[in-house]
Protein backbone atom coordinates (compact mmCIF):
# COMPACT_ATOMS: atom_id res chain seq x y z
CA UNK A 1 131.36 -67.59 -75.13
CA UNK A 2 132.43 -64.54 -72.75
CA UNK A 3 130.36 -63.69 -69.89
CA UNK A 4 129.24 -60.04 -69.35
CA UNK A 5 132.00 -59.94 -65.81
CA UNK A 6 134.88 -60.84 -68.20
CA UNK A 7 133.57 -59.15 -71.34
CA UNK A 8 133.53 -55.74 -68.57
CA UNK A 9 136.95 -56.43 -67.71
CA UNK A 10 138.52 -56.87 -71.18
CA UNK A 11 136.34 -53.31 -72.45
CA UNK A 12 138.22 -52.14 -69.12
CA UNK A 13 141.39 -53.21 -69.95
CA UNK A 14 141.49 -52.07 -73.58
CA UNK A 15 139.97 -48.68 -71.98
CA UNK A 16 142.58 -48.04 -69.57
CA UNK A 17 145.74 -48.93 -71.97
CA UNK A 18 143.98 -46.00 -74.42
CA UNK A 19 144.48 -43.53 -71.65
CA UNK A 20 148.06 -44.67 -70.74
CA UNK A 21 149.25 -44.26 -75.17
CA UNK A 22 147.48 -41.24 -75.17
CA UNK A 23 149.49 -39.77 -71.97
CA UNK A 24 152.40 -40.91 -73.08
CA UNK A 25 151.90 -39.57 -76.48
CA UNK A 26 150.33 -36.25 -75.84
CA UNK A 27 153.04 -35.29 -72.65
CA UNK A 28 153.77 -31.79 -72.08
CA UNK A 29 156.61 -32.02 -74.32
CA UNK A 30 158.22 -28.67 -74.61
CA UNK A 31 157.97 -26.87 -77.97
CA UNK A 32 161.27 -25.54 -79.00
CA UNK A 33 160.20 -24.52 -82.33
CA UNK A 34 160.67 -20.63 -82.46
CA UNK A 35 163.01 -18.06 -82.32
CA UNK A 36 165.26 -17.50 -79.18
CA UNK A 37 167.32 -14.85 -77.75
CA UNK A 38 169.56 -13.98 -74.92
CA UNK A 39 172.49 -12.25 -73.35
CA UNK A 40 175.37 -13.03 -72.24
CA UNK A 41 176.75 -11.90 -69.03
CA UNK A 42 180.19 -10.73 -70.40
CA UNK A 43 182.84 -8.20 -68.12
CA UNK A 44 183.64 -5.29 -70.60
CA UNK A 45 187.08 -3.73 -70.35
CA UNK A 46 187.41 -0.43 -70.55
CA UNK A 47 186.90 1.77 -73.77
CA UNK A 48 185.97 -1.72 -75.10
CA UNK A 49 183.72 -0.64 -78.47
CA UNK A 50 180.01 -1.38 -77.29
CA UNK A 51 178.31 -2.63 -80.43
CA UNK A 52 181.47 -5.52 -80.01
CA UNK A 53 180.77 -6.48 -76.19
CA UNK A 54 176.83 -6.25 -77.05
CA UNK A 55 177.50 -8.82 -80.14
CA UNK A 56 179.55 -11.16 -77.60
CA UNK A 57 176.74 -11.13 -75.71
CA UNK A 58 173.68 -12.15 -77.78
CA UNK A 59 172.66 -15.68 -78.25
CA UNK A 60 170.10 -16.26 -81.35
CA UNK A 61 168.74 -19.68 -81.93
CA UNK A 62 166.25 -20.25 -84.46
CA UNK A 63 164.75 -23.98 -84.73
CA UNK A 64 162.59 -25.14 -87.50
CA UNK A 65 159.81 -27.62 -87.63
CA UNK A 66 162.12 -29.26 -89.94
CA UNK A 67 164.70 -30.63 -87.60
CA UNK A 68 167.12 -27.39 -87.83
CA UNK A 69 168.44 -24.66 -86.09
CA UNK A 70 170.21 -21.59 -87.05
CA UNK A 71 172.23 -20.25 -84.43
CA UNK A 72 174.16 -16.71 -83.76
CA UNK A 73 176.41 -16.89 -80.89
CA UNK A 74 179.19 -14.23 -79.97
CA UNK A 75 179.40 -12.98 -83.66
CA UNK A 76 179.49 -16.57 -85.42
CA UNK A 77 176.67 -18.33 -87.43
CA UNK A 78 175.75 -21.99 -87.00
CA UNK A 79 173.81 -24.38 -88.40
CA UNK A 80 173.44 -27.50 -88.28
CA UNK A 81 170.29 -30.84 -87.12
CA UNK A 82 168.28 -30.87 -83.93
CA UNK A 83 168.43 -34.08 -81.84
CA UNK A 84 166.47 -34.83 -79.14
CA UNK A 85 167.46 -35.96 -76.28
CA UNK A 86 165.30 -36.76 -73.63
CA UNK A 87 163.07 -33.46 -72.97
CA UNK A 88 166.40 -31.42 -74.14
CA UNK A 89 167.20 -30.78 -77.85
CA UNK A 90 170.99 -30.79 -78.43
CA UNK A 91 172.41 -28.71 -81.47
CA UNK A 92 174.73 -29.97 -83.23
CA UNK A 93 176.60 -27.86 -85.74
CA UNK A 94 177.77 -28.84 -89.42
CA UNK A 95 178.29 -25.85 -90.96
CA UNK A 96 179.44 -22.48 -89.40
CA UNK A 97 179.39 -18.63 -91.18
CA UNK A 98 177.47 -21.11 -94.23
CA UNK A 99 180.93 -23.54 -95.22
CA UNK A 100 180.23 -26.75 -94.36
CA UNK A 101 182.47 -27.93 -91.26
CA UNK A 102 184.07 -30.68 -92.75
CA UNK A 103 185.83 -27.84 -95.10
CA UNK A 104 187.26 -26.09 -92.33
CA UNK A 105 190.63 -26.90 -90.81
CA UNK A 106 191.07 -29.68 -88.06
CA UNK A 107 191.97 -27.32 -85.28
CA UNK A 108 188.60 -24.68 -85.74
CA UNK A 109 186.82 -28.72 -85.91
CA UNK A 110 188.12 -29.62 -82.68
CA UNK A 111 187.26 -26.16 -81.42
CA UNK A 112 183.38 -26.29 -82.07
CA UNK A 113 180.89 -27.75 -79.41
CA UNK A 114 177.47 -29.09 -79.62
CA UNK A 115 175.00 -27.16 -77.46
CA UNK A 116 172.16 -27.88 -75.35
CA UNK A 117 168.42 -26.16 -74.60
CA UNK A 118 166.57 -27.14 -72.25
CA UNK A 119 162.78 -25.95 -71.85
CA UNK A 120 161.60 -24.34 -68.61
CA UNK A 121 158.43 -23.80 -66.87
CA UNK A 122 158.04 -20.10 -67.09
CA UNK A 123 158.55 -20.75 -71.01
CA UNK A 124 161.92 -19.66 -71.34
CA UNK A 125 164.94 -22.65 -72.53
CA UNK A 126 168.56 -22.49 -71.10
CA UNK A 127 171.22 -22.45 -73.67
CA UNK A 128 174.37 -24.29 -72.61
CA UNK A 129 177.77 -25.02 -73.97
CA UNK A 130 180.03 -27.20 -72.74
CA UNK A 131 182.55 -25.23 -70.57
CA UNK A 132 180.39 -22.25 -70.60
CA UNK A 133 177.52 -20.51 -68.83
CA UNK A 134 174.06 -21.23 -69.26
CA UNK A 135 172.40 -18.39 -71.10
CA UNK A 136 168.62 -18.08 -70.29
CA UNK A 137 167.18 -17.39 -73.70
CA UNK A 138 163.44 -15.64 -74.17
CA UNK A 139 161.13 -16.57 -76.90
CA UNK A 140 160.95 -13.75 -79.68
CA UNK A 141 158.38 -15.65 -82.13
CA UNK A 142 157.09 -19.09 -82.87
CA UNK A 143 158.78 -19.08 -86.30
């Protein structure tokens, strides 16, 4: 038979690993899901067509409850899953203007990089590639 001082302790014990699952399940993780856009900061030559340097610029990425993304950067769709990776999601493409990549030749393959977004505090996500700029990206609608 428990006494009432260790009965306390175990109803303590059970009480205060309840409060550390449901902290660690209910963190403020960042919700990605949504529709994203940006601009690029990109150096225009001159009597360079506008509606060209202003599609360079813009960075649209759409991710789905379902694991997805769609993404429109500098004139080129991909798609392709969502992984997570820590608080970050990483996109990584499979198919790009809709043919699957493993159709396209070895050197456009090679050529293709995953990218990274990674949620801020003011509720905006950086977009980053690697070898290029990060590309603060605003949130257009929850779908």
């Amino acid at each position: 038979m428990y006494t009432s001082g260790v009965m306390t302790a175990i109803a303590r014990s059970i009480s205060f690993a309840a409060v550390v699952f449901v902290l660690l399940g209910c963190g403020d993780r960042f919700q990605f899901a949504g529709k994203w856009t940006g601009q690029r900061e990109v150096q225009a030559q001159q009597g360079a067509n506008p509606d060209v340097v202003n599609t360079l610029k813009r960075v649209t990425v759409k991710i789905d409850n379902e694991g997805r993304f769609e993404m429109f950067d500098q004139g080129i769709s991909f798609a392709g899953p969502v992984q997570h990776d820590g608080s970050d999601l990483v996109l990584k493409p499979d198919t790009m203007l809709d043919r699957p990549l493993d159709r396209q030749p070895q050197d456009v393959r090679d050529a293709i990089k995953s990218a990274r977004l990674k949620g801020n505090k003011d509720g905006t996500v950086t977009f980053s590639e690697e070898g290029g700029e990060p590309v603060t990206l605003k949130r257009e609608s929850q779908r």
